[in-house]
Protein backbone atom coordinates (compact mmCIF):
# COMPACT_ATOMS: atom_id res chain seq x y z
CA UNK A 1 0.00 0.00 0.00
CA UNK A 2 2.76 2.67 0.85
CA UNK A 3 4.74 2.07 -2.81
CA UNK A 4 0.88 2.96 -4.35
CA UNK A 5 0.91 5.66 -2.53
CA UNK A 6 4.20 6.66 -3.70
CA UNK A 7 3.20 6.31 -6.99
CA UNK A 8 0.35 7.99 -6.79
CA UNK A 9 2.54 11.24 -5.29
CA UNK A 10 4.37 10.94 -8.37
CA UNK A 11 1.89 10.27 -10.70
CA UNK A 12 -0.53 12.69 -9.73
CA UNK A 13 1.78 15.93 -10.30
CA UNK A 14 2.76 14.98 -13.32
CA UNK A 15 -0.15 14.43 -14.87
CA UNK A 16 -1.32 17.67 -13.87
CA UNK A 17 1.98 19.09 -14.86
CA UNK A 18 1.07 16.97 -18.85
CA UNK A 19 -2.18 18.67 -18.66
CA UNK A 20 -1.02 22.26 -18.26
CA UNK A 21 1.54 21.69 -20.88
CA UNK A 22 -0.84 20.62 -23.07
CA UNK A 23 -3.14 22.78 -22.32
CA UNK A 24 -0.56 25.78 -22.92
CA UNK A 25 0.48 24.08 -26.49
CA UNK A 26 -3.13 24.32 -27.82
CA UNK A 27 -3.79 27.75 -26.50
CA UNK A 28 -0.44 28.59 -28.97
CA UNK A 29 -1.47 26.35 -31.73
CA UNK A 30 -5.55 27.84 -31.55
CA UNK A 31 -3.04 31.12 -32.21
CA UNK A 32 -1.27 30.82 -34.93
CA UNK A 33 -4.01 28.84 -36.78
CA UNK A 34 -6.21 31.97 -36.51
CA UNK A 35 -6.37 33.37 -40.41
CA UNK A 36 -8.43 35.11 -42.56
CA UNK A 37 -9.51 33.86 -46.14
CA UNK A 38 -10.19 35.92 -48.88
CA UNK A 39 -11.13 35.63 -52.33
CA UNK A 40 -9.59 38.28 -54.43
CA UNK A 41 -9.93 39.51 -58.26
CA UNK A 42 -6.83 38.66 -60.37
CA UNK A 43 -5.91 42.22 -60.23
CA UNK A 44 -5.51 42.75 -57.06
CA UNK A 45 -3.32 39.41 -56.13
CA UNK A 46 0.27 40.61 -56.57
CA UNK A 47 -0.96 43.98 -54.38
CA UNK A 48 -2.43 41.88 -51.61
CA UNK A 49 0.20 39.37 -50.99
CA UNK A 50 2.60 41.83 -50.19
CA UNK A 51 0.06 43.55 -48.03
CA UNK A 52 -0.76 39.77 -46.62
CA UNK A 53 2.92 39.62 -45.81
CA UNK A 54 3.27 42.49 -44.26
CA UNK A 55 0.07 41.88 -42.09
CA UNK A 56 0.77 38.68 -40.82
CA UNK A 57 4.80 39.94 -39.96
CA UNK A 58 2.42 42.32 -37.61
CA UNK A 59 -0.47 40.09 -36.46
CA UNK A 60 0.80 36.87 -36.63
CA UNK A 61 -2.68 36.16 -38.39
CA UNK A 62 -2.09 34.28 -41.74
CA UNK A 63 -3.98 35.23 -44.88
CA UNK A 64 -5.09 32.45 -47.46
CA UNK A 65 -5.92 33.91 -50.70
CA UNK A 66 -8.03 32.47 -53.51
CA UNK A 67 -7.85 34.02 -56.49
CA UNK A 68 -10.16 34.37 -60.07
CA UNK A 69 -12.17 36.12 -62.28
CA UNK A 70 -14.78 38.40 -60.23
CA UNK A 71 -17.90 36.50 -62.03
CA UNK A 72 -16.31 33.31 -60.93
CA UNK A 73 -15.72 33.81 -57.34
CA UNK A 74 -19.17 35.61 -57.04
CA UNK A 75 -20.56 32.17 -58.58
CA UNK A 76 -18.54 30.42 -56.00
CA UNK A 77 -19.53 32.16 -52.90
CA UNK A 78 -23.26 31.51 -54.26
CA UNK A 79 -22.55 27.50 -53.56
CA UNK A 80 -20.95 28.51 -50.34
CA UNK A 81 -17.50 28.54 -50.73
CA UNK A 82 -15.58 28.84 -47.21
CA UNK A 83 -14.44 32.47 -47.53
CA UNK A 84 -14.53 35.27 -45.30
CA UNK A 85 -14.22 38.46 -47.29
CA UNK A 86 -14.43 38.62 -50.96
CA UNK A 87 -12.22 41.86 -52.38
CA UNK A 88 -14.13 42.10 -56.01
CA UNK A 89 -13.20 43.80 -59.35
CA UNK A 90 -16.55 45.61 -59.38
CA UNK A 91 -19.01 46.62 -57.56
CA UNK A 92 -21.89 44.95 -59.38
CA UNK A 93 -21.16 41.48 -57.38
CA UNK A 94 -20.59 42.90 -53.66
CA UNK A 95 -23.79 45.10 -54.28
CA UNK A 96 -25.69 41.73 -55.51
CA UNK A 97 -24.16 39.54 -52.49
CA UNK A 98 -25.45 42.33 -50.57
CA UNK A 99 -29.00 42.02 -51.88
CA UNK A 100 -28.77 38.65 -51.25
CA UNK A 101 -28.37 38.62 -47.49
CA UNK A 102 -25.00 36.95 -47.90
CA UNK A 103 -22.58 39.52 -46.22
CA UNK A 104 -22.10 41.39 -42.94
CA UNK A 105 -24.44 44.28 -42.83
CA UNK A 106 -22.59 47.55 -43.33
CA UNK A 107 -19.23 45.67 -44.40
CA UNK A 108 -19.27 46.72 -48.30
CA UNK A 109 -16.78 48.95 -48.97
CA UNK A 110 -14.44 50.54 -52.14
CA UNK A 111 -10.75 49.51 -51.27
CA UNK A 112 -9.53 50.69 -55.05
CA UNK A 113 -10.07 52.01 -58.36
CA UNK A 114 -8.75 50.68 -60.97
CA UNK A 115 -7.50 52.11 -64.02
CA UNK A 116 -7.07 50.45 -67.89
CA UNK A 117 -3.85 50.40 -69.59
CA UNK A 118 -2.84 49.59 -73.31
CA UNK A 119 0.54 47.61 -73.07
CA UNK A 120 2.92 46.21 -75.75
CA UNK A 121 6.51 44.83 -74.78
CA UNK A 122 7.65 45.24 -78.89
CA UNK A 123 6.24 48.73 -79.08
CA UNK A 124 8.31 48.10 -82.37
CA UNK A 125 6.45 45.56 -83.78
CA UNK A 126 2.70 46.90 -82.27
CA UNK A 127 2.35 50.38 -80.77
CA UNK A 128 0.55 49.92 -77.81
CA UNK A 129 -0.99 53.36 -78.89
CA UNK A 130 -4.61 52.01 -80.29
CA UNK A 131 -5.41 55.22 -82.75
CA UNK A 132 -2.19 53.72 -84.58
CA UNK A 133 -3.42 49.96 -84.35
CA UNK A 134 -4.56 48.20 -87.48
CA UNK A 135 -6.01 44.72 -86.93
CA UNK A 136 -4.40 43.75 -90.89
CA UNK A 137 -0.91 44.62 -89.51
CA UNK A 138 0.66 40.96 -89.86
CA UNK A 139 2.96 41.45 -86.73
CA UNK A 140 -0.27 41.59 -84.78
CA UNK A 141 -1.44 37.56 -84.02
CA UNK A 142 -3.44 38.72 -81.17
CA UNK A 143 -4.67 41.15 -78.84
CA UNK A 144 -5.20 39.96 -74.97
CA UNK A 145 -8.05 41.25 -72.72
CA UNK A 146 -9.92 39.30 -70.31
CA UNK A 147 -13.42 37.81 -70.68
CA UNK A 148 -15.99 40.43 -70.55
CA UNK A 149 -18.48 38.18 -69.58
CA UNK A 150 -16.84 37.38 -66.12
CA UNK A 151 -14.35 40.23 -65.83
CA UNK A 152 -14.50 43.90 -65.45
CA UNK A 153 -11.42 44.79 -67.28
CA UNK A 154 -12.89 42.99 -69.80
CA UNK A 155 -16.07 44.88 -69.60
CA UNK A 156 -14.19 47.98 -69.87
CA UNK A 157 -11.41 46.70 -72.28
CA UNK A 158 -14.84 45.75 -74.77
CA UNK A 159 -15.74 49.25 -74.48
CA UNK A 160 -12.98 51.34 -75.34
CA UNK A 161 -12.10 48.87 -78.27
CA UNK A 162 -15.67 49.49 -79.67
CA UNK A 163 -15.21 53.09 -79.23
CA UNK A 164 -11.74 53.26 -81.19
CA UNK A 165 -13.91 51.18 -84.09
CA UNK A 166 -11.29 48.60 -83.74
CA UNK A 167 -13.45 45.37 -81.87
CA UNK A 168 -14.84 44.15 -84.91
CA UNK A 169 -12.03 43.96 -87.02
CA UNK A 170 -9.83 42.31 -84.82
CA UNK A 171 -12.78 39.97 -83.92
CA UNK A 172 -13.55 38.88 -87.43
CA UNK A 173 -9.56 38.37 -87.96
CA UNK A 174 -10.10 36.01 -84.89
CA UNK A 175 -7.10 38.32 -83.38
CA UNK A 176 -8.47 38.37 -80.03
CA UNK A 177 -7.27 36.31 -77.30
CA UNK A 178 -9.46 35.88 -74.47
CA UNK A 179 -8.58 35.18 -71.22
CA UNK A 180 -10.55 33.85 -68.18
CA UNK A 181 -9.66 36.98 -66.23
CA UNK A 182 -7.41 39.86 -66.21
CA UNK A 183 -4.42 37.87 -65.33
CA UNK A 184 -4.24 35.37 -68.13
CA UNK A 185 -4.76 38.62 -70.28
CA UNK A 186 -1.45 39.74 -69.16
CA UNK A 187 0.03 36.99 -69.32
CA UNK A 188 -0.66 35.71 -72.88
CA UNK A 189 1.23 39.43 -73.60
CA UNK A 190 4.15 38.51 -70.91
CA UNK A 191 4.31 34.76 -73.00
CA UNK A 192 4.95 35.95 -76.73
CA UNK A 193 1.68 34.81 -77.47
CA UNK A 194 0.07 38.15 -77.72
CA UNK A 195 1.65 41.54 -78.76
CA UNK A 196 -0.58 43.75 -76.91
CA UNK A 197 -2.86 43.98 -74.21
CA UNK A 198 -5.65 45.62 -72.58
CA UNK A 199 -4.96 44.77 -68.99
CA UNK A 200 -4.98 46.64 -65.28
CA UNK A 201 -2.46 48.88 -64.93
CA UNK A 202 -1.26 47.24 -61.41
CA UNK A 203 0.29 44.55 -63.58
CA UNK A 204 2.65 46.85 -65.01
CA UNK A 205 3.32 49.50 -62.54
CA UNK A 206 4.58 46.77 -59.53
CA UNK A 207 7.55 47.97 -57.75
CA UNK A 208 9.77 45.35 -57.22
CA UNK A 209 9.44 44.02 -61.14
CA UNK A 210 10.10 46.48 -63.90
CA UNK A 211 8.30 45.79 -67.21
CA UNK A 212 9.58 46.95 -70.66
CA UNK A 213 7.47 48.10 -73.72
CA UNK A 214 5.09 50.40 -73.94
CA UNK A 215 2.58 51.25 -71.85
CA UNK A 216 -0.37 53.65 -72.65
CA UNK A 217 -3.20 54.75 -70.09
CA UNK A 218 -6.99 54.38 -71.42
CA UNK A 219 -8.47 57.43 -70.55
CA UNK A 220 -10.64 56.91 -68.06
CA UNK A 221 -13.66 58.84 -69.89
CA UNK A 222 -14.02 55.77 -72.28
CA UNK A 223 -14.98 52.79 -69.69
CA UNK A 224 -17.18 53.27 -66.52
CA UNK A 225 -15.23 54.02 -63.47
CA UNK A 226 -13.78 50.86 -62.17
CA UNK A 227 -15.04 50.65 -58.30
CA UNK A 228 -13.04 47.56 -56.93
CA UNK A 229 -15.29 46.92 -53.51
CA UNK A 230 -14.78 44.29 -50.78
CA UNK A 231 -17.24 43.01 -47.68
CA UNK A 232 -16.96 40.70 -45.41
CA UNK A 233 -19.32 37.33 -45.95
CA UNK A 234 -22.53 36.59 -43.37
CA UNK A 235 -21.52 35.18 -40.36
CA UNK A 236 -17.45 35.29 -41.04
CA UNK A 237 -17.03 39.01 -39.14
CA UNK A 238 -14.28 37.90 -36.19
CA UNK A 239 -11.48 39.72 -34.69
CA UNK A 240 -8.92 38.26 -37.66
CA UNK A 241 -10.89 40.32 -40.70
CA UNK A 242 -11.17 43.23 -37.89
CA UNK A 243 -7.80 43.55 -37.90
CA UNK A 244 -7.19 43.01 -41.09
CA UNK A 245 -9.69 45.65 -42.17
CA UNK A 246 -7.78 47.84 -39.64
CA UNK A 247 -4.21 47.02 -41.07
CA UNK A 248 -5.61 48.12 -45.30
CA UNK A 249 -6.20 51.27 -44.00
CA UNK A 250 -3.34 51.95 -42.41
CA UNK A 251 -0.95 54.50 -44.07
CA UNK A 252 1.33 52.28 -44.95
CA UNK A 253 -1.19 49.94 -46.91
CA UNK A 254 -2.30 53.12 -48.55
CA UNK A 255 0.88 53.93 -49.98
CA UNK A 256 1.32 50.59 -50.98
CA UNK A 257 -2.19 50.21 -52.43
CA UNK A 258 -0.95 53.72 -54.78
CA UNK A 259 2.69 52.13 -55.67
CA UNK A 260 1.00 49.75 -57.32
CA UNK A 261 -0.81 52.00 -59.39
CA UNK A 262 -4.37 52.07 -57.88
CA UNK A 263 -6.50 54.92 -57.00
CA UNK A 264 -7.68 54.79 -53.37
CA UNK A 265 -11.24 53.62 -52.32
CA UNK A 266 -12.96 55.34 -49.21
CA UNK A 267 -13.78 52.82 -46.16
């Protein structure tokens, strides 16, 4: 009976000792797990990881972005897709998502404007200037601009090609490459595979990578003003997209936001 006893002096500490311990290590792991997930427009991706970055050096909360065509991650949050804030390339989707009762009341908000650029790497070969561009010119295979079925730039892009009386020419040439959104636009121009580009002007105008070419800004009196807004989805408000709300409008996510060639939205 007296060596249970002694066992049970021994035992009996250290599993309290275990408990507290592990107690302590899930407290630390239910920290760092704490993140915020966001689906965000193609346009915006390069801008927001480096504001992501910065946040969670800050925070310690990590940021998971998604990332797509506006049309296709409105579609997705529609089937319920596990996001909490959705930073759009419009403001046609957060205003529907907002009719729809699917976001936090009061959470829509403009966090950019975007602007349109014209942009040729071989101004050489293909001005990038489009009162010079003639769909026959053989050095032109195609012209990239994202989809504007599911894509704003795309939307806009449409519009200003119709209004230089270039769209159908290039169309019936079948010189017009599509892409799924904004990023694949700029892309099939960064590739080779198409000398010029309608695209967002954040994709050439990012800090830390210089571009060469040509680039050309739309003016902004030929496409509807491009109102980038963001909300938080129903029932995902917490104190991770709190502070991450509170970090984008922090002076230095402003200046960051403008380096990479955005206009600045009003929360």
């Amino acid at each position: 009976m007296i060596i249970k006893r002694n066992r049970m002096k021994f035992f009996i500490p250290g599993l309290l000792s275990f408990l507290i311990l592990f107690n302590g290590l899930t407290s630390a792991q239910a920290s760092t797990q704490e993140s915020v997930r966001i689906a965000a427009a193609s346009n915006f991706l390069a801008t927001l990881k480096v504001l992501s970055k910065d946040f969670t050096e800050q925070t310690g909360i990590r940021v998971n972005i998604s990332n797509g065509a506006t049309g296709m991650l409105y579609a997705q949050i529609k089937k319920g897709a596990p996001y909490d804030m959705f930073f759009s390339a419009d403001s046609k989707r957060p205003e529907l998502l907002e009719k729809e009762g699917l976001i936090e009341p009061n959470s829509r908000f403009t966090y950019v404007t975007g602007k349109l650029v014209a942009w040729s790497p071989n101004s050489h070969l293909v001005s990038a200037d489009l009162l010079k561009l003639n769909a026959n010119n053989r050095r032109l295979r195609f012209l990239a601009m994202a989809n504007p079925k599911t894509a704003p730039y795309g939307e806009a892009a449409l519009m200003v090609l119709k209004h230089y009386g270039i769209y159908d020419n290039l169309k019936a040439l079948n010189k017009i490459a599509l892409g799924e959104n904004v990023g694949k636009a700029y892309h099939y121009v960064a590739s080779g595979n198409a000398q010029i580009g309608l695209i967002a002007k954040s994709y050439v105008s990012n800090p830390n990578k210089s571009v060469g070419g040509e680039v050309i800004d739309i003016p902004q009196n030929l496409y509807p003003e491009i109102k980038q807004q963001a909300v938080v989805l129903k029932g995902k408000k917490s104190p991770a997209t709190d502070a991450f709300l509170q970090y984008f409008n922090s002076d230095k996510a402003r200046k960051l936001i403008l380096a990479y060639g955005y206009g600045l939205g009003v929360m």
